[in-house]
Protein backbone atom coordinates (compact mmCIF):
# COMPACT_ATOMS: atom_id res chain seq x y z
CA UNK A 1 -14.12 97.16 342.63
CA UNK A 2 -15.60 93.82 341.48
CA UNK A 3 -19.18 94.33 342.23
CA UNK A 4 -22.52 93.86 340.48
CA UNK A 5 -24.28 97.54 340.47
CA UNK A 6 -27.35 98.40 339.56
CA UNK A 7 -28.53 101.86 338.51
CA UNK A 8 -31.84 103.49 338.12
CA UNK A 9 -32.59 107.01 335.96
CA UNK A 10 -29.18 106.19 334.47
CA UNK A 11 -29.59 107.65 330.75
CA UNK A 12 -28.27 110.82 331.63
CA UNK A 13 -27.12 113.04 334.77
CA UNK A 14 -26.47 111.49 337.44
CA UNK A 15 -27.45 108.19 336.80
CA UNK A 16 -25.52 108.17 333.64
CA UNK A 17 -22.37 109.88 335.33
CA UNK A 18 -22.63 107.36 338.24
CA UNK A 19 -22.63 104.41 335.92
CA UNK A 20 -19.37 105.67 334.33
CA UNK A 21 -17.77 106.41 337.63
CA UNK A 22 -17.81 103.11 339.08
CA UNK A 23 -17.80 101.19 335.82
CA UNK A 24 -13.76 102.84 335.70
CA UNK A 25 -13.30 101.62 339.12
CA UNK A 26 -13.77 97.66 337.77
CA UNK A 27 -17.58 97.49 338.99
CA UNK A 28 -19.27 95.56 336.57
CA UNK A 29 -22.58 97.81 336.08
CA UNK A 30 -26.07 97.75 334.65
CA UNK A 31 -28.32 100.40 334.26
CA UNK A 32 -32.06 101.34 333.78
CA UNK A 33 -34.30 103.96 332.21
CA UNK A 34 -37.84 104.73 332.03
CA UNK A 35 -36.31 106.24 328.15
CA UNK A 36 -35.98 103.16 326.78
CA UNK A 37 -34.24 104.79 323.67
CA UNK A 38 -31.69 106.64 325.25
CA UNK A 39 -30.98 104.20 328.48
CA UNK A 40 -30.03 101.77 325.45
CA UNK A 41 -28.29 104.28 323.97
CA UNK A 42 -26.57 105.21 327.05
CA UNK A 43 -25.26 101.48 327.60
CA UNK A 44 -23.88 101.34 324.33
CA UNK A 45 -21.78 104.38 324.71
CA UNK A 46 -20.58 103.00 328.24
CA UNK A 47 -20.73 99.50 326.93
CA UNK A 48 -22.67 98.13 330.40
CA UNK A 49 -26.08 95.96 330.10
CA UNK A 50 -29.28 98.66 329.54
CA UNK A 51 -32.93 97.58 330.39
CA UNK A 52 -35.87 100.03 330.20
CA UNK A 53 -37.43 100.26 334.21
CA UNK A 54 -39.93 102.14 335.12
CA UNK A 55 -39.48 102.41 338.92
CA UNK A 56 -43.25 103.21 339.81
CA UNK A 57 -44.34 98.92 338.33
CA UNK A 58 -43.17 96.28 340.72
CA UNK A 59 -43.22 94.23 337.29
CA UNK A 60 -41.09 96.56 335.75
CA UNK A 61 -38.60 96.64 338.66
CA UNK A 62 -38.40 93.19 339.36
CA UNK A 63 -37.57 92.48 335.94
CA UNK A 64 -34.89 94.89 335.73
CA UNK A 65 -33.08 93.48 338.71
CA UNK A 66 -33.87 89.71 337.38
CA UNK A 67 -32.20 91.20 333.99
CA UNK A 68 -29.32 92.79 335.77
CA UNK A 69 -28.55 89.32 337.87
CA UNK A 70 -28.80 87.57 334.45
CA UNK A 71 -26.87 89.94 332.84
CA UNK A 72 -23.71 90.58 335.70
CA UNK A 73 -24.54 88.32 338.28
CA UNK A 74 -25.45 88.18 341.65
CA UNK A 75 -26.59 91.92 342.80
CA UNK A 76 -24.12 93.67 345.42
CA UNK A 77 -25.32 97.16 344.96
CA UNK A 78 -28.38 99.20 344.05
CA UNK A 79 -28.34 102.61 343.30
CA UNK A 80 -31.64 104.12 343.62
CA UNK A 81 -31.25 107.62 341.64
CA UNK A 82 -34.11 108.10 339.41
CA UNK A 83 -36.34 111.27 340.45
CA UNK A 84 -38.13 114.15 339.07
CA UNK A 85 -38.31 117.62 340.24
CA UNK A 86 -41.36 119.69 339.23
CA UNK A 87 -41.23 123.31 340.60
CA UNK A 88 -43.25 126.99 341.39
CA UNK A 89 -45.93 128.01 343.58
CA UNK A 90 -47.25 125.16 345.43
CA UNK A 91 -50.64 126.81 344.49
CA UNK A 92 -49.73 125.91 341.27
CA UNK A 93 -48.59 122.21 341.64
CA UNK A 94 -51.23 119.90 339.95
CA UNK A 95 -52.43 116.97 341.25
CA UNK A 96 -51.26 115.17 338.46
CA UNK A 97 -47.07 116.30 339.23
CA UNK A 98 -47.71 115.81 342.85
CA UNK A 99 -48.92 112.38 341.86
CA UNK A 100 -45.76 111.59 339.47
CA UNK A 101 -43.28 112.96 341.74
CA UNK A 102 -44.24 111.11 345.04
CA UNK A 103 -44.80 108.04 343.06
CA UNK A 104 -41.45 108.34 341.38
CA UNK A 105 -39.34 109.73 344.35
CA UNK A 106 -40.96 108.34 346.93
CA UNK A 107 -42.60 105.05 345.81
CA UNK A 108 -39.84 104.22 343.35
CA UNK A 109 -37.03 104.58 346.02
CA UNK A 110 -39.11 101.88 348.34
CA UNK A 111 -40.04 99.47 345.94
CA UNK A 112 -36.44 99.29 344.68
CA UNK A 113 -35.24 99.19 348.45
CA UNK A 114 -37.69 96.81 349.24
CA UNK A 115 -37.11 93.69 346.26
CA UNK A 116 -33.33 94.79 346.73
CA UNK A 117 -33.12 93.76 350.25
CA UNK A 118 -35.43 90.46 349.34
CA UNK A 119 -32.26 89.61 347.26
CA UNK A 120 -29.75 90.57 349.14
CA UNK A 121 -30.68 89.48 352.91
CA UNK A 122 -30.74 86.09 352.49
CA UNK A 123 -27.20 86.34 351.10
CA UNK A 124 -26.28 88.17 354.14
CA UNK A 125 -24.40 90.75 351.89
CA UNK A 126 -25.48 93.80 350.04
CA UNK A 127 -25.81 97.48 349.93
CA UNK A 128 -28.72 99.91 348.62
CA UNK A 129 -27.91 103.37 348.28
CA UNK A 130 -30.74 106.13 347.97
CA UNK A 131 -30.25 109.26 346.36
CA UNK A 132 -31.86 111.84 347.87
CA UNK A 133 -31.12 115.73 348.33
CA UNK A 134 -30.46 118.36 350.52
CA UNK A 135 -34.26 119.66 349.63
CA UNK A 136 -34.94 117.01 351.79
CA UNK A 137 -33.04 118.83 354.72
CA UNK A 138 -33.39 121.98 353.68
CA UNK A 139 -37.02 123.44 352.78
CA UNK A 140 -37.08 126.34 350.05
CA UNK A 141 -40.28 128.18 348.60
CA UNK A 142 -41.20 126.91 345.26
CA UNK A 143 -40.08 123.65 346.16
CA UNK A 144 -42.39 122.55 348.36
CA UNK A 145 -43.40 119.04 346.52
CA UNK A 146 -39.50 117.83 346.10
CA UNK A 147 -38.71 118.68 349.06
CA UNK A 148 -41.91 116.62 350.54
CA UNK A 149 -40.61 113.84 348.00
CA UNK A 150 -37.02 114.00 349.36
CA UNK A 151 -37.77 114.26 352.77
CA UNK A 152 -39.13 110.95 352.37
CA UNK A 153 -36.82 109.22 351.60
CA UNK A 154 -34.40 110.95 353.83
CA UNK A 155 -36.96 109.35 356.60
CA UNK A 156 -37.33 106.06 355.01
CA UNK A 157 -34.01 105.69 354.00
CA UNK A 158 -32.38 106.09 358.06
CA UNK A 159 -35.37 104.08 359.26
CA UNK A 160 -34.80 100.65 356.80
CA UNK A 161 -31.01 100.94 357.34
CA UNK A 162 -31.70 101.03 361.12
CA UNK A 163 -33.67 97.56 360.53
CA UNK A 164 -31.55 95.72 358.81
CA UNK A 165 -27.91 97.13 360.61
CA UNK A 166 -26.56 93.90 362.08
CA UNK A 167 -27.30 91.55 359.08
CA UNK A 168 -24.56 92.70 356.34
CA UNK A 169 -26.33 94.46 354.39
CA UNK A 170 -26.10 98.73 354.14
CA UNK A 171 -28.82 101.32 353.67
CA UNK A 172 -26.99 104.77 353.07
CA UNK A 173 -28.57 107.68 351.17
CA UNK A 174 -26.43 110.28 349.04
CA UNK A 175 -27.86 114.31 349.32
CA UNK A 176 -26.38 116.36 346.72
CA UNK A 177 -27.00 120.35 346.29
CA UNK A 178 -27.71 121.86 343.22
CA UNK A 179 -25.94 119.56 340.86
CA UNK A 180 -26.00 120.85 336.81
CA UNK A 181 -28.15 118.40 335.24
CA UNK A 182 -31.68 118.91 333.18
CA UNK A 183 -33.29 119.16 337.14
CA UNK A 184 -32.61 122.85 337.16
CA UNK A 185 -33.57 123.40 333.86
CA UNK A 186 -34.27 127.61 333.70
CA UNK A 187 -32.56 128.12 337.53
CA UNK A 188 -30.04 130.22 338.68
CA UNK A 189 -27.38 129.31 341.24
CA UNK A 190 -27.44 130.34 345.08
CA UNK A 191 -25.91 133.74 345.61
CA UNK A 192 -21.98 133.41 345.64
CA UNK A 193 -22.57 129.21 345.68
CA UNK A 194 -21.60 127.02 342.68
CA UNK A 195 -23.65 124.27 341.68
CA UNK A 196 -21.66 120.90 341.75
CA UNK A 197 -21.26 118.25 338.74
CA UNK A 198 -22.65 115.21 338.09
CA UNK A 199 -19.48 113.60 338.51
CA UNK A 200 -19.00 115.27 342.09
CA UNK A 201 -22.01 113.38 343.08
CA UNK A 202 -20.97 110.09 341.34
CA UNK A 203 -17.88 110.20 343.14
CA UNK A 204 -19.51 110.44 346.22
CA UNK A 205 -22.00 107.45 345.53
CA UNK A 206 -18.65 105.53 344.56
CA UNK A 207 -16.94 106.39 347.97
CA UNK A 208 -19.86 104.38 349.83
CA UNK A 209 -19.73 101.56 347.65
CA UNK A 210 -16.14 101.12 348.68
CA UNK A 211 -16.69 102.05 352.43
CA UNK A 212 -20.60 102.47 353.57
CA UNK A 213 -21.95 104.85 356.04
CA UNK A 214 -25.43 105.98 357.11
CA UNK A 215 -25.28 109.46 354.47
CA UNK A 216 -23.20 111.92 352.47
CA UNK A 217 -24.37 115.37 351.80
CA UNK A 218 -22.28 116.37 348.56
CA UNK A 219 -20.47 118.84 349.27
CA UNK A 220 -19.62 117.84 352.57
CA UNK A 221 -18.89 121.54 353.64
CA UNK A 222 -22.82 122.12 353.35
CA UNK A 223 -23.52 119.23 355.16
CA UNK A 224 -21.93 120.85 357.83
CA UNK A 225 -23.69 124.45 357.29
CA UNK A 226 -26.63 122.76 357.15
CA UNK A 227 -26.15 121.46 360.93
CA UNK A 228 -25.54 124.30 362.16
CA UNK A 229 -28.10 126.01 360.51
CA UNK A 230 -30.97 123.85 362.30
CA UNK A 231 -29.86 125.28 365.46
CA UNK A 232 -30.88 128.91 364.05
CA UNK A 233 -33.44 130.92 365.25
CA UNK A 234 -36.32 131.10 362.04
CA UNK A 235 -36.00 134.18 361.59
CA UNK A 236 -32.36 133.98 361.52
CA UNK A 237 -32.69 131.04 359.23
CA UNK A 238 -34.51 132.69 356.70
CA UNK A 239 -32.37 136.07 356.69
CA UNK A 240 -29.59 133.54 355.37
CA UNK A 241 -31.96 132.10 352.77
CA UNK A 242 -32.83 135.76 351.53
CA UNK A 243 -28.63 136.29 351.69
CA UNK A 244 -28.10 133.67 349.19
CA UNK A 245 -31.54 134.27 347.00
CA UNK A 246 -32.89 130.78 348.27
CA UNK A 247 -36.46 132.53 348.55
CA UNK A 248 -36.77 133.14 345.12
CA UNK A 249 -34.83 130.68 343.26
CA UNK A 250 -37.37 128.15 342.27
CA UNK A 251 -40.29 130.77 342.19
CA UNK A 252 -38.33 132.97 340.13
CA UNK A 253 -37.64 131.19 337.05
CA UNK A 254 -37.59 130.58 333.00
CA UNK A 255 -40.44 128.62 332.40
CA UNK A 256 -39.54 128.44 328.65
CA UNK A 257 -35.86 127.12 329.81
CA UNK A 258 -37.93 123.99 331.54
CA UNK A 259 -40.34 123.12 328.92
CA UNK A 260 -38.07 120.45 327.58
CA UNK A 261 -37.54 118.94 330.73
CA UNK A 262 -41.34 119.21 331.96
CA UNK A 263 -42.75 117.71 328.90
CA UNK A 264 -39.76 114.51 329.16
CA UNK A 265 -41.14 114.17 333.08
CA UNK A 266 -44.87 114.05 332.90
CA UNK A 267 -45.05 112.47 329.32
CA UNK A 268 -44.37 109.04 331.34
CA UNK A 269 -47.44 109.78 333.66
C-alpha cells in the first residue's frame, strides 16, 4: 500500500491503532493530536511523522496537512477520526460539552473534508474517510449529543461524497459499535454483545483504503440488524433496546470510571 495517509486523534485508540494498521500494510503515514505530548510520543513508538492538530482551527489543520505533504508527500488519504463522546441525561449536558463535541465531531470532520478535497481535486485522485458511529444510526438515551454529533456526519459525509463521485476522488465514512477505547470509560457492554477492538475498526478503515465504498458499519453483522431494525414498529424497536440494556447503558454509569477521560476532553475547550 504505497500511499500518503493522514490521521487525526491518532495518539491513542483508534487513531493510534489505525496508524499502525496501515503503516504494516507499506502506507507511509502521519498522524495528529490535539496531545501534543503523547501524539509525539505516539509517532516515536510507531516511528511515522507526529504534528500536534487541533481539528476545531483551520490554522491548525491546514498546517498539519502542509506538514504531512512535507513530511510523506503528496496526500492520498485522510482519515478523519478524532471525536469526543460526553454522556448522561441530556438535561444534564452543558452548553459548554455540547459546544466541544459538535465543534470537534462535527466541525472538525468538515473542515478536514473540506481543505482535503482542496488538495486532492485538482489532482483528480484522493480519498477522505470519516469516522463516524453507529450512534449516528442508532439513537440511545443518554446519548443524545453524540449521537446528534454523529448523525452529522453520517449526513454530511453521503452528501460531499455524492458531489464529488465522478471526479476520482472517494468520500466513505467508517461506523463502528462499541469499540474498547477511553470513549466508554465507566460503561458496560450491550446485553449478550461484545464490544469490538480498536484494531477491528482499523482493519476496516484499511479495507477502504485498498477498495473504497460509500460506508462500513464495523461489525458488518450489525450493519445488517440495524437495517432491519428501521423497518420496526417503535414500540417494537425499543422492546429490543430494553432486551439488550441499550436504555440504560449510558444513563447508568460510573462517573468516577470517566473522570479521567472527561477532564482529558474538555481541558482542550
Amino acid at each position: 500500500m504505497s500511499k500518503v495517509i493522514a490521521i487525526t486523534g491518532a495518539a491513542r485508540g483508534i487513531g493510534l491503532a489505525t496508524a499502525r494498521a496501515l503503516r504494516a500494510r507499506g502506507a507511509a503515514v502521519v498522524i495528529g493530536d490535539v496531545d501534543e505530548a503523547a501524539v509525539k510520543e505516539a509517532g516515536e513508538s510507531l516511528g511515522v511523522a507526529a504534528f500536534p492538530l487541533d481539528v476545531t482551527a483551520r490554522e491548525s489543520f491546514e498546517a498539519f496537512l502542509a506538514n504531512a505533504e512535507d513530511a510523506a508527500g503528496p496526500l492520498d488519504v485522510l482519515v478523519n477520526n478524532a471525536g469526543i463522546m460526553p454522556i448522561g441525561p441530556v438535561t444534564g449536558e452543558s452548553d459548554a460539552d455540547a459546544r466541544r463535541c459538535l465543534d470537534v465531531n462535527v466541525h472538525g470532520v468538515m473542515l478536514g473534508t473540506k481543505l482535503a478535497l482542496g488538495r486532492m481535486l485538482p489532482r483528480g485522485r484522493g480519498h477522505v474517510i470519516n469516522v463516524a458511529s453507529v450512534a449516528g444510526v442508532l439513537p440511545t438515551p443518554g446519548l443524545a449529543l453524540y449521537n446528534a454529533s454523529k448523525s452529522a456526519v453520517v449526513a454530511f459525509t453521503e452528501a460531499a461524497r455524492l458531489e464529488v463521485q465522478g471526479r476520482g476522488v472517494h468520500v466513505s465514512a467508517v461506523l463502528p459499535t462499541f469499540t474498547n477505547t477511553d470513549l466508554i470509560a465507566g460503561t458496560r457492554s450491550p446485553k449478550g454483545m461484545r464490544n469490538c477492538e480498536p484494531e477491528e475498526i482499523a482493519a476496516a478503515v484499511a479495507g477502504l483504503v485498498a477498495r473504497p465504498c460509500p460506508q462500513v458499519v464495523v461489525p458488518k453483522a450489525l450493519g445488517r440488524r440495524i437495517r432491519f431494525g428501521a423497518l420496526l414498529p417503535d414500540r417494537l424497536r425499543q422492546a429490543v433496546s430494553r432486551r439488550y440494556g441499550l436504555d440504560t447503558l449510558f444513563l447508568d454509569y460510573d462517573p468516577e470510571a470517566r473522570k479521567g477521560y472527561d477532564a482529558r476532553i474538555r481541558s482542550a475547550s
